[in-house]
N, C-alpha and C. Protein backbone atom coordinates (compact mmCIF):
# COMPACT_ATOMS: atom_id res chain seq x y z
N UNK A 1 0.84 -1.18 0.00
CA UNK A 1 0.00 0.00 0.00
C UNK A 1 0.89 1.24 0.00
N UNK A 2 0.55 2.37 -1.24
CA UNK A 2 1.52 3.65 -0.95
C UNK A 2 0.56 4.66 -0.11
N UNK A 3 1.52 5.58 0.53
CA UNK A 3 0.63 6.29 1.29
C UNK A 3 0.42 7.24 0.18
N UNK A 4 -0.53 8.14 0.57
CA UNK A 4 -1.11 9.46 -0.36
C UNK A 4 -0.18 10.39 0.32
N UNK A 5 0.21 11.46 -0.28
CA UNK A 5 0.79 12.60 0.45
C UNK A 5 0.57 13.34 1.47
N UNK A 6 -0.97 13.31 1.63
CA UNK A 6 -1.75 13.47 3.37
C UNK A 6 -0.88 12.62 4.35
N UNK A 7 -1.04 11.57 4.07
CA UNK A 7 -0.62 10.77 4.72
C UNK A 7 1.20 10.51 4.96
N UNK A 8 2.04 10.75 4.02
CA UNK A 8 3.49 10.98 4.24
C UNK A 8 3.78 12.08 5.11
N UNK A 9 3.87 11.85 6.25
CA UNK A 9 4.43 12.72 7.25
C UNK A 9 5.46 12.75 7.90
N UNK A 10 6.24 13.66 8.55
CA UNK A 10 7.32 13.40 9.19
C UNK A 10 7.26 14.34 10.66
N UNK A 11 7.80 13.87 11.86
CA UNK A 11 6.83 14.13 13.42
C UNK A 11 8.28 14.74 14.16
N UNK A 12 8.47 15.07 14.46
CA UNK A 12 9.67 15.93 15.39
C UNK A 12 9.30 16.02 16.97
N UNK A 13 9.98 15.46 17.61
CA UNK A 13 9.67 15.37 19.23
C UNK A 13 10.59 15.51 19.97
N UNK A 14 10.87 16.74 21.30
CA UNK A 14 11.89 16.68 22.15
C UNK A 14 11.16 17.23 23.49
N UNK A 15 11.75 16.61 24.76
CA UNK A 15 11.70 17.51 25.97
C UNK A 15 12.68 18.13 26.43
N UNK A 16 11.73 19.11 27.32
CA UNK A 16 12.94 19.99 28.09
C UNK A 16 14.25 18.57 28.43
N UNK A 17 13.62 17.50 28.99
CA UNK A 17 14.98 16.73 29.77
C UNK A 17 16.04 16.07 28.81
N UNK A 18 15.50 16.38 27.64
CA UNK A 18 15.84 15.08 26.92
C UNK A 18 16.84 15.77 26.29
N UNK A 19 18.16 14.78 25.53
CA UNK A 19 19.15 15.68 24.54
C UNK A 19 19.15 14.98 22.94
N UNK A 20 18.04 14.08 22.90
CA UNK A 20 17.82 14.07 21.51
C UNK A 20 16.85 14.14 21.43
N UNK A 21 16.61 14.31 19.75
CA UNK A 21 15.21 14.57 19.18
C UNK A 21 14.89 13.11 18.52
N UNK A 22 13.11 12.48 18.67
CA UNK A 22 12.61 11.64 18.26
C UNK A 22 11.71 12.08 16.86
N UNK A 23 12.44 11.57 15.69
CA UNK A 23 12.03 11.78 14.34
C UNK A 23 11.54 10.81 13.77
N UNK A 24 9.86 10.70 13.60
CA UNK A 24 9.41 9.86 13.08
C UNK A 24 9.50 10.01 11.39
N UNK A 25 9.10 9.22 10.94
CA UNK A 25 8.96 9.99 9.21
C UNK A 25 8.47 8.96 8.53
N UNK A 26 7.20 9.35 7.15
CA UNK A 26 7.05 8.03 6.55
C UNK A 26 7.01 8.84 5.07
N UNK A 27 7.47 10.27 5.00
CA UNK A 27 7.84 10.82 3.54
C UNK A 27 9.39 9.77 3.20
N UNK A 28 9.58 9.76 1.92
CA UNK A 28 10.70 8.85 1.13
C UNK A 28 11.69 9.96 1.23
N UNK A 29 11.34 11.53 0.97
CA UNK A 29 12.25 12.72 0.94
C UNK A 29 12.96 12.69 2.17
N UNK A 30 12.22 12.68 3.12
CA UNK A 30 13.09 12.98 4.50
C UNK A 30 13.15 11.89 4.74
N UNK A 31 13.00 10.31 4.72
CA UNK A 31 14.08 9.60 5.18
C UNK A 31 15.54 9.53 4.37
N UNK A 32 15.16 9.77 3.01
CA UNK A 32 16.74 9.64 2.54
C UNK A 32 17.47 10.85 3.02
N UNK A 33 17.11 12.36 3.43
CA UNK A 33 17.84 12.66 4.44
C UNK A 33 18.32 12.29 5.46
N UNK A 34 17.12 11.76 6.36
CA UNK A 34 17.86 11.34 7.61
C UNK A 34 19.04 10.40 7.69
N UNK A 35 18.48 9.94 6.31
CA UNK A 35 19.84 8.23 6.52
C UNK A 35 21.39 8.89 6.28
N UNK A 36 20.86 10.28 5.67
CA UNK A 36 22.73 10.64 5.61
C UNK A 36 23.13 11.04 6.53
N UNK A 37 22.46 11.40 8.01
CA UNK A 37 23.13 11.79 9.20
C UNK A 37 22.70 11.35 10.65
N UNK A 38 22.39 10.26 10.38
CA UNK A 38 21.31 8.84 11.56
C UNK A 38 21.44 8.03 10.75
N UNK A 39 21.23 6.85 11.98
CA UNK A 39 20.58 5.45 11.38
C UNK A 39 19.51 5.24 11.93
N UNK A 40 18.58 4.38 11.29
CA UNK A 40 17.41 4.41 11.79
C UNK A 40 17.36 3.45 13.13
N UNK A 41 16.47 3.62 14.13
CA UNK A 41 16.47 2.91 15.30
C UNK A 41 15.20 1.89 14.92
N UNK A 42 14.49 2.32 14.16
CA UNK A 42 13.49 1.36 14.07
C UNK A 42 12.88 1.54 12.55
N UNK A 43 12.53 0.46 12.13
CA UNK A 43 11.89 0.41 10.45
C UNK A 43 10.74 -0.14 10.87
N UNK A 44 9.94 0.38 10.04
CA UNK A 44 8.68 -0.15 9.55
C UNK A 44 7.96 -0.56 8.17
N UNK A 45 7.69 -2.23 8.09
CA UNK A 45 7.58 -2.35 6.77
C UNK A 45 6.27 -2.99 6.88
N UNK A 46 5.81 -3.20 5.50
CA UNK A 46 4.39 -4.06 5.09
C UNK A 46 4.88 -5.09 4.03
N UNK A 47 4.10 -5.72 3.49
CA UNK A 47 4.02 -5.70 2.32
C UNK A 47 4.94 -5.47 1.12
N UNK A 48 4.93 -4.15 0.83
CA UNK A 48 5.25 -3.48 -0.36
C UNK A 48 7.02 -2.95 0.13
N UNK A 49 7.07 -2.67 1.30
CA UNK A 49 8.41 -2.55 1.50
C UNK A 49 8.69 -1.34 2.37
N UNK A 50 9.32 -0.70 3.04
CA UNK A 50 9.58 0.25 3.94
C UNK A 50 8.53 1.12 3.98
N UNK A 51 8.03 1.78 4.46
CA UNK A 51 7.15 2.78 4.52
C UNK A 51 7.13 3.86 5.85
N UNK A 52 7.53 3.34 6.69
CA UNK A 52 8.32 4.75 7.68
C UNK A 52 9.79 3.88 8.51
N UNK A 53 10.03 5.16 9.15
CA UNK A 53 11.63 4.73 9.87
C UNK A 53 11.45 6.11 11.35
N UNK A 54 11.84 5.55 12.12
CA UNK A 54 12.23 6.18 12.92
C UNK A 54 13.57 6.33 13.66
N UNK A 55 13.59 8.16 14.10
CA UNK A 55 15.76 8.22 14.16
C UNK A 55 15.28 8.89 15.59
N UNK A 56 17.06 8.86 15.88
CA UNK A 56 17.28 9.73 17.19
C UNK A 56 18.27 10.57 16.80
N UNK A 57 17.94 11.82 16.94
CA UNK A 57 19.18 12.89 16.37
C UNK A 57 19.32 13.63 18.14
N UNK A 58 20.66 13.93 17.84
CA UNK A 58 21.35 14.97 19.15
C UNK A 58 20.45 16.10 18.94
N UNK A 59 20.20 16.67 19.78
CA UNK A 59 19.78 18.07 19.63
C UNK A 59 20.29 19.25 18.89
N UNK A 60 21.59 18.98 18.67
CA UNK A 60 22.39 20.12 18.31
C UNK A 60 22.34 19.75 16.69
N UNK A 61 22.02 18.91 16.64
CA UNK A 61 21.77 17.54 14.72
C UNK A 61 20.55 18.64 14.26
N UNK A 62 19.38 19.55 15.15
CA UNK A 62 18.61 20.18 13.98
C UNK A 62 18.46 21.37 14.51
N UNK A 63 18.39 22.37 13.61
CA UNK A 63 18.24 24.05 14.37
C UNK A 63 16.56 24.65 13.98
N UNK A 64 16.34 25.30 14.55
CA UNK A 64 14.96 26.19 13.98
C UNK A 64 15.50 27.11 13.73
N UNK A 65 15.02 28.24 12.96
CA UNK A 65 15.33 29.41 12.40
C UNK A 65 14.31 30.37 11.98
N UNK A 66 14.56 31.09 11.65
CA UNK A 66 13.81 32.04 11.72
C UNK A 66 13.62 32.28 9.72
N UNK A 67 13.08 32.27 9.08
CA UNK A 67 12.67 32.41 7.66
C UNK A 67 13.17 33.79 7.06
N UNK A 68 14.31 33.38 6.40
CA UNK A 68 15.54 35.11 6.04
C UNK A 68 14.84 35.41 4.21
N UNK A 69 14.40 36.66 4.51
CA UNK A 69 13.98 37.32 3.20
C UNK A 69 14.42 38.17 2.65
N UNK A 70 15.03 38.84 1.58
CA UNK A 70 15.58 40.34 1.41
C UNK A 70 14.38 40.68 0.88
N UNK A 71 14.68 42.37 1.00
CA UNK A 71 13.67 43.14 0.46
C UNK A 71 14.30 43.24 -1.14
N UNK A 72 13.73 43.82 -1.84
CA UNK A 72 13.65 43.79 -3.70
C UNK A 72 15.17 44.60 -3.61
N UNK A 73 14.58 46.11 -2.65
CA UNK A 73 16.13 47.16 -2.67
C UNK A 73 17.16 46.17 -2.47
N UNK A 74 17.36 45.11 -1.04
CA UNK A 74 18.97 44.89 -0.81
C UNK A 74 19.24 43.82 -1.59
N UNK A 75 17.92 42.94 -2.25
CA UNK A 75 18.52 41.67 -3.02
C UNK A 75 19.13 42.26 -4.44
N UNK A 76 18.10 43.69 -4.85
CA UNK A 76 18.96 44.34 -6.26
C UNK A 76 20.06 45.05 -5.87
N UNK A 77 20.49 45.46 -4.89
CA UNK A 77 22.39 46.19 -4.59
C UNK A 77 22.59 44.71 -4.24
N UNK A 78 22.67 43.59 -4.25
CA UNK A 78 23.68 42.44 -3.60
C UNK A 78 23.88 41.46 -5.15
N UNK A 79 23.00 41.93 -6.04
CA UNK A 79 23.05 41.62 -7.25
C UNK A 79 24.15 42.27 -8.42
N UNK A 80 23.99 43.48 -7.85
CA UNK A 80 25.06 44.88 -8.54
C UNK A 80 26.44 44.67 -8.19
N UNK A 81 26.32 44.34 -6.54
CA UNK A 81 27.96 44.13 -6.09
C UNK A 81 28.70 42.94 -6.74
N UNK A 82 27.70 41.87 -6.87
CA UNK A 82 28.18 40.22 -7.34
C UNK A 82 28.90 41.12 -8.59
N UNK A 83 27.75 41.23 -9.69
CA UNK A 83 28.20 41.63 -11.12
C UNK A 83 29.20 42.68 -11.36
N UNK A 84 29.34 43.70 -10.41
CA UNK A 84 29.86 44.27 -10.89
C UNK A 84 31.71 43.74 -10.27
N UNK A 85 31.89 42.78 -9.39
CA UNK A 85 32.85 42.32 -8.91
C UNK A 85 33.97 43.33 -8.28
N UNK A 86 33.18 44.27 -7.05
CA UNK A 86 33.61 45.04 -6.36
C UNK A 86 33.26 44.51 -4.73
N UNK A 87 34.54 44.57 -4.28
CA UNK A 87 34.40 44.14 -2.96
C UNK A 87 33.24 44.29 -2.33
N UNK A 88 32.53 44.00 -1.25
CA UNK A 88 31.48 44.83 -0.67
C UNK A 88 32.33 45.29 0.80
N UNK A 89 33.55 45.00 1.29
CA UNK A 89 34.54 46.04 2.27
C UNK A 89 35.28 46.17 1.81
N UNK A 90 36.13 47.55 2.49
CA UNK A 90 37.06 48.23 1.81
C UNK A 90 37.99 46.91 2.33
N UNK A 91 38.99 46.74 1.36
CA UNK A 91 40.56 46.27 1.54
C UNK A 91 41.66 46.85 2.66
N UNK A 92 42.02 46.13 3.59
CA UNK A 92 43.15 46.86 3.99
C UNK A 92 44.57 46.14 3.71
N UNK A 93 45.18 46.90 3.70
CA UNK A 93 46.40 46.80 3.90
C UNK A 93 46.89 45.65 5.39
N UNK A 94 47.94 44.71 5.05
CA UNK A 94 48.35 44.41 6.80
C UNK A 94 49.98 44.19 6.65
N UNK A 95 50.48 44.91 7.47
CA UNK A 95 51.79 45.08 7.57
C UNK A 95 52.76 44.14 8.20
N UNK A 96 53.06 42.86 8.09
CA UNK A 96 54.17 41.72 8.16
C UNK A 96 55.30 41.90 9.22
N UNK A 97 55.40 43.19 8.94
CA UNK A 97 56.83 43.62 9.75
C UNK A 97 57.80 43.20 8.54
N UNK A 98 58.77 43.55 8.70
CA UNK A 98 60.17 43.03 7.79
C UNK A 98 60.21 44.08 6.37
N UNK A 99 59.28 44.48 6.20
CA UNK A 99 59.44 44.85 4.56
C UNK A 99 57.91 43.92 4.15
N UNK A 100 57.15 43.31 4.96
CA UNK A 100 56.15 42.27 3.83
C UNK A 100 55.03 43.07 4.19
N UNK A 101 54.16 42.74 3.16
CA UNK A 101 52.89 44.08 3.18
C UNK A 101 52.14 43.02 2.07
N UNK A 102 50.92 42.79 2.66
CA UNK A 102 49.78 41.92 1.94
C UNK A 102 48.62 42.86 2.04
N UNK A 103 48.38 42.76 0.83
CA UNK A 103 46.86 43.84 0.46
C UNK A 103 45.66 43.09 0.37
């Protein structure tokens, strides 16, 4: 039996006490992620062949974040700087001692 895409889910679980996270998953996308940085602690099959896996990741294994957007202005000047292949800080100078001087 394949699941429908309603049904492919993937479940994220931690407590305050705990120092890993319990990752269920029965999407095909995020287990072939997980398998590149876990092994699975437990499989689940039918029939037809794997259909979820469950991992234990360290805590420090996934971050939340906050969703980074530019506005139109700074993504078109960060577009100008790429192309036009001008630093975006000034250069300094650093002085070696001896006579050596790297720019």
């Amino acid at each position: 039996m394949k699941l429908s895409k309603e049904e492919r889910e993937t479940i994220i679980r931690i407590s305050d006490a705990d120092e890993l996270w319990d990752v269920y998953s029965s999407s095909p996308k995020m287990m072939r992620k997980l398998d590149r940085v876990a092994s699975a602690c437990e499989v689940r099959e039918n029939g037809n062949g794997i259909y979820a896996k469950c991992y234990q990741l360290h805590k420090n294994q996934i971050s939340i974040r906050k969703l980074y957007s530019l506005s139109k202005n700074d993504r078109e000047d960060r577009i100008k700087r790429v192309n036009s292949n001008t630093p975006s800080l000034p250069q300094k100078s650093l002085n070696l001692g001896n006579n050596l001087q790297v720019k």
